[in-house]
Structures are given as structure tokens and as C-alpha cells.
PDB file of N, CA and C in Angstrom:
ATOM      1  N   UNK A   1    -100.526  18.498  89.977  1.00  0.00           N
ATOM      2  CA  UNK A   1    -101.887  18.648  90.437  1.00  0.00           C
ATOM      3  C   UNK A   1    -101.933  19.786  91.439  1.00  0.00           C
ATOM      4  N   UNK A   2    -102.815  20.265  91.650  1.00  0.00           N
ATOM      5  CA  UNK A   2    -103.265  21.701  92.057  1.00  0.00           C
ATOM      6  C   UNK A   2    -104.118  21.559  93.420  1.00  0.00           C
ATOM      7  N   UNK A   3    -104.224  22.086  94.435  1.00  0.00           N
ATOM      8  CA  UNK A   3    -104.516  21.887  95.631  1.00  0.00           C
ATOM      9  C   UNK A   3    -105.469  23.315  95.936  1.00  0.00           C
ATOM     10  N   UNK A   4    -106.712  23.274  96.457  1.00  0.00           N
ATOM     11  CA  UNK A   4    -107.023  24.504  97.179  1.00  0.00           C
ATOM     12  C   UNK A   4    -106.770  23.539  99.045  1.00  0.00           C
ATOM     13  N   UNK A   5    -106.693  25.051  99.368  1.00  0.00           N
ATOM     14  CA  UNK A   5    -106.422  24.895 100.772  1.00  0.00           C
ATOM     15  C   UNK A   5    -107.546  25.505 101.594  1.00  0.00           C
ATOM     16  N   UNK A   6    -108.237  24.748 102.553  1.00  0.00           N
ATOM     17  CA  UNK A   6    -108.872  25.041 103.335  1.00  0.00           C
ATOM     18  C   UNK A   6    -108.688  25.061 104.555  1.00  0.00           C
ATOM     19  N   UNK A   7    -109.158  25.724 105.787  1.00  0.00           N
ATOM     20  CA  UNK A   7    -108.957  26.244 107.087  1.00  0.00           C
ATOM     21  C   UNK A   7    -110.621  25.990 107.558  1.00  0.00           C
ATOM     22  N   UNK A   8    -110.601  25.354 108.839  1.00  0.00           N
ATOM     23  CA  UNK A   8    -111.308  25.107 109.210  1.00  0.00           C
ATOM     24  C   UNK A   8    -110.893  25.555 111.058  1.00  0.00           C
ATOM     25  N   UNK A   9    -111.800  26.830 111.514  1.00  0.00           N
ATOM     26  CA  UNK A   9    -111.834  27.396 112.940  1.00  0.00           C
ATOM     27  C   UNK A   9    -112.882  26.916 113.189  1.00  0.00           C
ATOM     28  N   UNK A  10    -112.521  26.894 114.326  1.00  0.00           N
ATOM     29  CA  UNK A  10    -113.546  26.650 115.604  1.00  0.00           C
ATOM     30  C   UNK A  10    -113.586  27.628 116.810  1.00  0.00           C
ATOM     31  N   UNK A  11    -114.668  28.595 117.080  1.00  0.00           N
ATOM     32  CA  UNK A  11    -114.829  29.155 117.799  1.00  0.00           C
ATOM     33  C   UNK A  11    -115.624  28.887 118.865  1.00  0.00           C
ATOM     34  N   UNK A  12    -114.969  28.860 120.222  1.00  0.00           N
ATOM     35  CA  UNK A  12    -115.881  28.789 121.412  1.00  0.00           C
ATOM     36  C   UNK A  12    -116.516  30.058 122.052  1.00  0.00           C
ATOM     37  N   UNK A  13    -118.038  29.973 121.774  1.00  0.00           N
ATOM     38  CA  UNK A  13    -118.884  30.877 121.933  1.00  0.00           C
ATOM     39  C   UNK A  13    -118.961  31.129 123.830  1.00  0.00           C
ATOM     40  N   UNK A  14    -119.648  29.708 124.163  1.00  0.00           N
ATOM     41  CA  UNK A  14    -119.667  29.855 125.322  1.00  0.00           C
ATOM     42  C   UNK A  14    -119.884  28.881 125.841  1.00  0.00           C
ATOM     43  N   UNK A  15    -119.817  28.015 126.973  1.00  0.00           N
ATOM     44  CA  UNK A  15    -119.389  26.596 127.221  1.00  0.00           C
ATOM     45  C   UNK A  15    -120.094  25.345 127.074  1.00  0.00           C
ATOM     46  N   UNK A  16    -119.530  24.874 126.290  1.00  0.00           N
ATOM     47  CA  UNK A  16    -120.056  23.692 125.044  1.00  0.00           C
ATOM     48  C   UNK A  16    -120.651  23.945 123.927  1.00  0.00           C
ATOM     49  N   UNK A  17    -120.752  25.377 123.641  1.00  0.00           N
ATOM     50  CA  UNK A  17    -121.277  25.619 122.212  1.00  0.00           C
ATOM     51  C   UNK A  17    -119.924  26.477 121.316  1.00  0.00           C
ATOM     52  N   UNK A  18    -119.984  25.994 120.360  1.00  0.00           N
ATOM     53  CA  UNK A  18    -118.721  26.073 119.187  1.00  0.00           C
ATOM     54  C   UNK A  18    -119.569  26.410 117.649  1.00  0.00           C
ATOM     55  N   UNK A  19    -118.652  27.375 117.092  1.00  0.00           N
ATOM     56  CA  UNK A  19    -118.865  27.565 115.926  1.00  0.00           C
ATOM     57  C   UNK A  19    -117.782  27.183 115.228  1.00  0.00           C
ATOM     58  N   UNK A  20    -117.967  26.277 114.090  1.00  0.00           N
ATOM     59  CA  UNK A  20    -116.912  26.788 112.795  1.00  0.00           C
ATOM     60  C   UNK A  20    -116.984  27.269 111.642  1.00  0.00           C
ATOM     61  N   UNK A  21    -116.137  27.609 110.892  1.00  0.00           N
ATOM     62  CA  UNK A  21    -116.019  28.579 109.884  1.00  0.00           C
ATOM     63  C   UNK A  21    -115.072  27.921 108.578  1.00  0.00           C
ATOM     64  N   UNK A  22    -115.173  28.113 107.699  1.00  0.00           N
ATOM     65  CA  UNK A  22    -114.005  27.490 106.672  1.00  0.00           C
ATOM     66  C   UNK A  22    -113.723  28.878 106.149  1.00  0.00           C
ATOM     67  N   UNK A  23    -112.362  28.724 105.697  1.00  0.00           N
ATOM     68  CA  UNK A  23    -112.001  29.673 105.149  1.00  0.00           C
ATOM     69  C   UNK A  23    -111.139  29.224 103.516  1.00  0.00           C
ATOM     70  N   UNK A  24    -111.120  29.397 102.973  1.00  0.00           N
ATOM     71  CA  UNK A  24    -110.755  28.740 101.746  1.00  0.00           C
ATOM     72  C   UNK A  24    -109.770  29.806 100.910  1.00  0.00           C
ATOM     73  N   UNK A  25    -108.333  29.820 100.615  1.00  0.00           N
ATOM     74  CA  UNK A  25    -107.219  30.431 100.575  1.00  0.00           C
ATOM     75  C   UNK A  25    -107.262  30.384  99.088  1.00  0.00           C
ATOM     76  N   UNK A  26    -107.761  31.451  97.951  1.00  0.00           N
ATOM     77  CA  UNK A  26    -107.612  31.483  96.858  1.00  0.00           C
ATOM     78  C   UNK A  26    -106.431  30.823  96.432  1.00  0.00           C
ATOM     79  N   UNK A  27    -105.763  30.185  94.649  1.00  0.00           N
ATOM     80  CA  UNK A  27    -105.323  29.571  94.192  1.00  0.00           C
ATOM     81  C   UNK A  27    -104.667  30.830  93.333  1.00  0.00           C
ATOM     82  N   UNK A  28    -103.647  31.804  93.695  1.00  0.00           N
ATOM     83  CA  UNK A  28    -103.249  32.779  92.930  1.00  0.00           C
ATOM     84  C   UNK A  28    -102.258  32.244  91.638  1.00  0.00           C
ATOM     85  N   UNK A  29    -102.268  32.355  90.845  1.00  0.00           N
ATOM     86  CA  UNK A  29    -100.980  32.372  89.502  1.00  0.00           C
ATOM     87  C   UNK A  29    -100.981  33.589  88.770  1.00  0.00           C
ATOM     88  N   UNK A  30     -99.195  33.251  88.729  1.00  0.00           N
ATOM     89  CA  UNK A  30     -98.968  34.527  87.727  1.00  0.00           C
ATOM     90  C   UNK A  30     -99.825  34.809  85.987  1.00  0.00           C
ATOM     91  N   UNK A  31     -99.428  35.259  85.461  1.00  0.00           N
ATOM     92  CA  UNK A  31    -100.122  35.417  84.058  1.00  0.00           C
ATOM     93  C   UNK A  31     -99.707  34.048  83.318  1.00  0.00           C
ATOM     94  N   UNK A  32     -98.118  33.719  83.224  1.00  0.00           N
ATOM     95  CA  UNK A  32     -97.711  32.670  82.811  1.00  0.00           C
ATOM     96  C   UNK A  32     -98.102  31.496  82.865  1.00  0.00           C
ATOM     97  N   UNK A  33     -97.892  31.266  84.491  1.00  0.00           N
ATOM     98  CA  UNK A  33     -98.651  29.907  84.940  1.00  0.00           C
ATOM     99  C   UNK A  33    -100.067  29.912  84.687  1.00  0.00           C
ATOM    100  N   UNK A  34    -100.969  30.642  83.957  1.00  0.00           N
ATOM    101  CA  UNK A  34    -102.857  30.429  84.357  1.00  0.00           C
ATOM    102  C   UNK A  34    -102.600  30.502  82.531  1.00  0.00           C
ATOM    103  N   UNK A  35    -101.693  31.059  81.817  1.00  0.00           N
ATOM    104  CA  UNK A  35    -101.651  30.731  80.604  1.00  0.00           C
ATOM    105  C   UNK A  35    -101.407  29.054  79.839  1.00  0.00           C
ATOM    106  N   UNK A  36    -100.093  28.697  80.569  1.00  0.00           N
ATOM    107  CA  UNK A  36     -99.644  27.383  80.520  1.00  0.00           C
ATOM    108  C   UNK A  36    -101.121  26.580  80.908  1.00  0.00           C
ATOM    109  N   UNK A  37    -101.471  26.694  82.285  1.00  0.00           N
ATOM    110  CA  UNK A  37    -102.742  25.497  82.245  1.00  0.00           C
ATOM    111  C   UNK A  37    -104.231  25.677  81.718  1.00  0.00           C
ATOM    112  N   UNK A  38    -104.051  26.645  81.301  1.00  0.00           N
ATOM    113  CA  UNK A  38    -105.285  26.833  80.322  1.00  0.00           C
ATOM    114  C   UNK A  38    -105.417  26.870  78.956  1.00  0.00           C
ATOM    115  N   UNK A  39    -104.148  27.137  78.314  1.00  0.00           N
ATOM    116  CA  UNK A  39    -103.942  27.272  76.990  1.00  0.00           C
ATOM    117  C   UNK A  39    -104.636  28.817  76.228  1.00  0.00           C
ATOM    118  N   UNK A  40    -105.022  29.370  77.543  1.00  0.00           N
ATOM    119  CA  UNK A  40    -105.298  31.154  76.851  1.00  0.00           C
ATOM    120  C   UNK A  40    -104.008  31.686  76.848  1.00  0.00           C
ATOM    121  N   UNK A  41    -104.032  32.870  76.016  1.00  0.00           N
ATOM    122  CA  UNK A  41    -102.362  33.415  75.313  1.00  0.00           C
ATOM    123  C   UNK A  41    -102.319  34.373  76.854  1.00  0.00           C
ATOM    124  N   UNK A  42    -101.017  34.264  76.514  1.00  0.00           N
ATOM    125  CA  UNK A  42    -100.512  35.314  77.452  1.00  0.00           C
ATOM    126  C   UNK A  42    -101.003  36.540  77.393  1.00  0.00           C
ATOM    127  N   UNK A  43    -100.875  37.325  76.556  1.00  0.00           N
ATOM    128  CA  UNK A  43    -100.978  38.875  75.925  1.00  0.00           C
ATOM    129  C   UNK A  43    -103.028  38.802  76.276  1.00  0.00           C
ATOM    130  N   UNK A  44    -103.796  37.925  75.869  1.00  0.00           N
ATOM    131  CA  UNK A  44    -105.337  38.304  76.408  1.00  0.00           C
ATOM    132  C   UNK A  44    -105.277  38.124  77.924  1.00  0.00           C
ATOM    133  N   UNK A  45    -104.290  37.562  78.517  1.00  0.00           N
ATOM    134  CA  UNK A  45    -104.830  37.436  79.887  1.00  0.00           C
ATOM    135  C   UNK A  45    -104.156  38.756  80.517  1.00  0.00           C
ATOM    136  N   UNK A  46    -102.826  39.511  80.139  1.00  0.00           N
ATOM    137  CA  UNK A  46    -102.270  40.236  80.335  1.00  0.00           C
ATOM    138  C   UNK A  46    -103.754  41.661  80.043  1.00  0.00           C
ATOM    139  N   UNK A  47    -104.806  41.855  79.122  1.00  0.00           N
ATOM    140  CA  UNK A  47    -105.251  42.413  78.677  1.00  0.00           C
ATOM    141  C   UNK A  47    -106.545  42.651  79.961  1.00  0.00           C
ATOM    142  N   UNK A  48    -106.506  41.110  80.239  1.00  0.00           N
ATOM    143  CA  UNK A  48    -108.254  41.311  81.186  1.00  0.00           C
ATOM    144  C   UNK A  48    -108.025  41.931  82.431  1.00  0.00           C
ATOM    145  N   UNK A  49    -106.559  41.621  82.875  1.00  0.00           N
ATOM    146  CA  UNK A  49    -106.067  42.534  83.945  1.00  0.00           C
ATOM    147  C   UNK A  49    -106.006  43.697  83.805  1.00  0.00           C
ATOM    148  N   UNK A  50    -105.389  44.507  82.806  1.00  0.00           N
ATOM    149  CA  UNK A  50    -105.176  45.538  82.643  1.00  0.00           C
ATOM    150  C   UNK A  50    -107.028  46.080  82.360  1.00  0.00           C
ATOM    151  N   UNK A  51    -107.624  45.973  81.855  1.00  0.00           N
ATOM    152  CA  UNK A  51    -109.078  46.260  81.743  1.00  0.00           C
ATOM    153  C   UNK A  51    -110.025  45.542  83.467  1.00  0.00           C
ATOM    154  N   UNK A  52    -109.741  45.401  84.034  1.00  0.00           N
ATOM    155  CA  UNK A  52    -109.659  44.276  85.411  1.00  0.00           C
ATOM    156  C   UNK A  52    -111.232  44.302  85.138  1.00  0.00           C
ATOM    157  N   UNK A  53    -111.275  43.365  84.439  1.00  0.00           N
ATOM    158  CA  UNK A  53    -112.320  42.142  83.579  1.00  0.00           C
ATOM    159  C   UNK A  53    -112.287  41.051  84.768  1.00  0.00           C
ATOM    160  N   UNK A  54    -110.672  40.429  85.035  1.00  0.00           N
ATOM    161  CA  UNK A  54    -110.689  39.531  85.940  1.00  0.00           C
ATOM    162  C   UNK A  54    -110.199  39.696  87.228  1.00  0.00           C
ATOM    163  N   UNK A  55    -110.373  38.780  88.430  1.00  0.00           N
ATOM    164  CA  UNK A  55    -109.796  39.116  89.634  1.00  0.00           C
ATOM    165  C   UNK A  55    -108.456  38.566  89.736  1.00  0.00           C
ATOM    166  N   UNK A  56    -107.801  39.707  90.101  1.00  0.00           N
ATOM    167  CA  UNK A  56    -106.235  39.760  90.119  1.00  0.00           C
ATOM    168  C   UNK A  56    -105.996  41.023  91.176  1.00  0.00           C
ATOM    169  N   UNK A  57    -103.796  40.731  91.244  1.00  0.00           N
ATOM    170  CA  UNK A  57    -103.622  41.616  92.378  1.00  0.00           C
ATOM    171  C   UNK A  57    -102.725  41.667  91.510  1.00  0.00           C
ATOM    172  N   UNK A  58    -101.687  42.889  91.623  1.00  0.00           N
ATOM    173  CA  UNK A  58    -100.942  43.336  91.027  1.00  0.00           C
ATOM    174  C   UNK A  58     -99.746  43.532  92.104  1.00  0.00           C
ATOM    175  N   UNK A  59     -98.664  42.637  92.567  1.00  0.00           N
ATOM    176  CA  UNK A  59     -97.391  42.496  93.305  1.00  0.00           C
ATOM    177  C   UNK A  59     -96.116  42.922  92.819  1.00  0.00           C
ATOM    178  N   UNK A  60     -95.842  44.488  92.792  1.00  0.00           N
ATOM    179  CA  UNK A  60     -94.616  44.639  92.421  1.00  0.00           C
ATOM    180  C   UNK A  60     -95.124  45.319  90.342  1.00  0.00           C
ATOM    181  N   UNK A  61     -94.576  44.742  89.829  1.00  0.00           N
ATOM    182  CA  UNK A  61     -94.172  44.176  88.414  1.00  0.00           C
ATOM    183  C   UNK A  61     -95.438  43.127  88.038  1.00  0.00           C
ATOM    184  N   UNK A  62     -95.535  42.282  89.269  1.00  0.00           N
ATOM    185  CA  UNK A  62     -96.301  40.969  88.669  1.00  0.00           C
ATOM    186  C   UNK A  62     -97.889  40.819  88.914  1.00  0.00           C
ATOM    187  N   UNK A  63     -98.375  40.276  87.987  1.00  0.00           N
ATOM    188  CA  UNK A  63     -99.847  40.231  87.996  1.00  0.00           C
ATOM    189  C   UNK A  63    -100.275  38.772  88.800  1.00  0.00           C
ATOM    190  N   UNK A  64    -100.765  38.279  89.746  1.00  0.00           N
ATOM    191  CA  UNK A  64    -101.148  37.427  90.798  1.00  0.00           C
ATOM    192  C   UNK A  64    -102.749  37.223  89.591  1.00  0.00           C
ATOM    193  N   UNK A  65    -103.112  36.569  89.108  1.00  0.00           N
ATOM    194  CA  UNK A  65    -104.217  36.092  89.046  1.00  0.00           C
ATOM    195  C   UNK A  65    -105.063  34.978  89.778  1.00  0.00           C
ATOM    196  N   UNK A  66    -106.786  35.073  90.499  1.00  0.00           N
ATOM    197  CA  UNK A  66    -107.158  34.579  91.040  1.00  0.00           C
ATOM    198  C   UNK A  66    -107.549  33.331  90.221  1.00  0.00           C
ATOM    199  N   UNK A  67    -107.107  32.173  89.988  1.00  0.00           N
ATOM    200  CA  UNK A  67    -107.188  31.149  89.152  1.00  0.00           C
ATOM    201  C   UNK A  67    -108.865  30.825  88.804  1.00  0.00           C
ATOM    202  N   UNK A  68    -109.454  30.218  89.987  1.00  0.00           N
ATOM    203  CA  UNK A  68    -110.345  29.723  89.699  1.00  0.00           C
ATOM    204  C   UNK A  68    -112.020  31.055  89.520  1.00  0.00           C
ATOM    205  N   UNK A  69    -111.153  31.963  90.329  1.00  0.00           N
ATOM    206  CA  UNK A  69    -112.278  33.402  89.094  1.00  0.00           C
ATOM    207  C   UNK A  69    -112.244  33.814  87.767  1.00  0.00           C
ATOM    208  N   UNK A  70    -110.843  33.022  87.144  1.00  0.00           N
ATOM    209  CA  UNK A  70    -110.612  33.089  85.757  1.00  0.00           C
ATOM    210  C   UNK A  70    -111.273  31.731  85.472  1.00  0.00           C
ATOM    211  N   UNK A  71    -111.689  31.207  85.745  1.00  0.00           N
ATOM    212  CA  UNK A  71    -112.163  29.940  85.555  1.00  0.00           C
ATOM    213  C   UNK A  71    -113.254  30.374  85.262  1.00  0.00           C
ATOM    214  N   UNK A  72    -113.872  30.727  86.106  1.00  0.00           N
ATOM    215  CA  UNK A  72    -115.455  31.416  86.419  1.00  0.00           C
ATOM    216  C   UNK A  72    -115.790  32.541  85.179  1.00  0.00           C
ATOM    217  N   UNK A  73    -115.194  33.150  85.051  1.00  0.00           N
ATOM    218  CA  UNK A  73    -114.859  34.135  84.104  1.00  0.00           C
ATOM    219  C   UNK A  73    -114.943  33.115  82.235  1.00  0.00           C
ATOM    220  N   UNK A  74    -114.666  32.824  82.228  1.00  0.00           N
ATOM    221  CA  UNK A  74    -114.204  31.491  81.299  1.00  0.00           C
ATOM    222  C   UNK A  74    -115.257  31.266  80.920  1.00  0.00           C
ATOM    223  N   UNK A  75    -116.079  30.600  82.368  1.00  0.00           N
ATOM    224  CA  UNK A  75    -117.430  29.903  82.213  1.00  0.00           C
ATOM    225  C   UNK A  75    -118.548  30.631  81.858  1.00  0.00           C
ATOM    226  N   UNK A  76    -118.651  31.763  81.837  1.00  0.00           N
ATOM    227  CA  UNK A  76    -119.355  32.657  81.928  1.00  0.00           C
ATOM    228  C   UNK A  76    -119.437  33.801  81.068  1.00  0.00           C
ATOM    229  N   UNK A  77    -118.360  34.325  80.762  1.00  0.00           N
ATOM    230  CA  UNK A  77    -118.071  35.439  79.833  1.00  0.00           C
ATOM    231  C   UNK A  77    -118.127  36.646  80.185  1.00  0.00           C
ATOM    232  N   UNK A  78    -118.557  37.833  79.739  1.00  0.00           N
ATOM    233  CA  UNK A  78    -118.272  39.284  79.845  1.00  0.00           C
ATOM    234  C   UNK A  78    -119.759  39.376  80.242  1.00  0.00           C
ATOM    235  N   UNK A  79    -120.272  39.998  81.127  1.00  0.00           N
ATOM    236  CA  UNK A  79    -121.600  40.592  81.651  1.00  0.00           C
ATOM    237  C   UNK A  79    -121.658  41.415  81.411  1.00  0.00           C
ATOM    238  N   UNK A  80    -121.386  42.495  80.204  1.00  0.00           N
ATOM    239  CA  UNK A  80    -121.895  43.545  80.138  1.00  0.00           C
ATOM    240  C   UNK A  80    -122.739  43.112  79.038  1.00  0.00           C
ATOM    241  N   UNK A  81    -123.806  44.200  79.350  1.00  0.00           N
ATOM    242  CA  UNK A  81    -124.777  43.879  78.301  1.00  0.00           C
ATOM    243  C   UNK A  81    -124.839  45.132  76.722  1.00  0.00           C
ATOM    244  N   UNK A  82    -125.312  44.535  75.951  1.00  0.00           N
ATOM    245  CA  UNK A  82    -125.655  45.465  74.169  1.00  0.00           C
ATOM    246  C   UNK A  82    -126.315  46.058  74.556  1.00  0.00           C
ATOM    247  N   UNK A  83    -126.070  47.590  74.314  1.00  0.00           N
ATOM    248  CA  UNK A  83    -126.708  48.558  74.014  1.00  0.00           C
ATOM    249  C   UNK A  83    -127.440  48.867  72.813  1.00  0.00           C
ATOM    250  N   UNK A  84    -128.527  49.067  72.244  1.00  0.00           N
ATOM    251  CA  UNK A  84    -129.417  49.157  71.423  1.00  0.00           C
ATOM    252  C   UNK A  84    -130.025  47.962  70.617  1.00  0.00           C
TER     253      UNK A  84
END
């Protein structure tokens, strides 16, 4: 099972008033791992990166994909629109 991680600051403005903030730590996987739990092929996900269709970082050699923007991506499809 899969975890996002959240951060929760608290900033003291000025005395007795506080702000907080969440910060929420993307869910990166390699090409492999977002292939395995999704059941999309390796070689198309290898493809949307290389066309950066999806949000990803590129470390070295290795492609970091942002999991749940491939998710989003998924849900949603290609936004470009037909011409004529």
C-alpha cells in the first residue's frame, strides 16, 4: 500500500496568531514501478516522458514519474485539441 505524505507548518505571524500550510510531497516512481501498478506497458510510459505528455523528472539515466499526475493524465487524456 502506497502512502502520500503530508507536512503540516505552522507559522507564527505575530503573538497568538498562527498560520498553517500543508505541503503534500509528490508520490514519484520509476517507469517500472507506475507500469507494474497500473498495468500500462512500459515502452508507452517510456514514450509520454520522452514527448513530456506527463509530469516527470529525469535523475541521471532514470525517469522519476509523478504517480498520481499520471493518474490524472489517465483520467483525462491528451488536451490537445483537432484541428479542422
Amino acid at each position: 500500500m502506497q502512502y502520500s505524505v503530508e507536512y503540516t507548518l505552522k507559522h507564527n505571524l505575530t503573538e497568538g496568531d498562527t498560520m498553517e500550510s500543508t505541503i503534500t510531497i509528490p508520490r514519484m516512481r520509476t517507469i517500472r514501478q507506475t507500469a507494474d501498478e497500473t498495468g500500462f506497458a512500459y515502452c508507452n510510459i517510456m514514450q509520454l516522458c520522452k514527448q513530456n505528455k506527463i509530469v516527470h523528472v529525469k535523475a541521471g539515466t532514470k525517469y522519476l514519474v509523478n504517480f498520481d499526475k499520471f493518474i490524472d493524465y489517465l483520467n483525462t487524456g491528451d488536451k490537445e485539441q483537432d484541428v479542422g
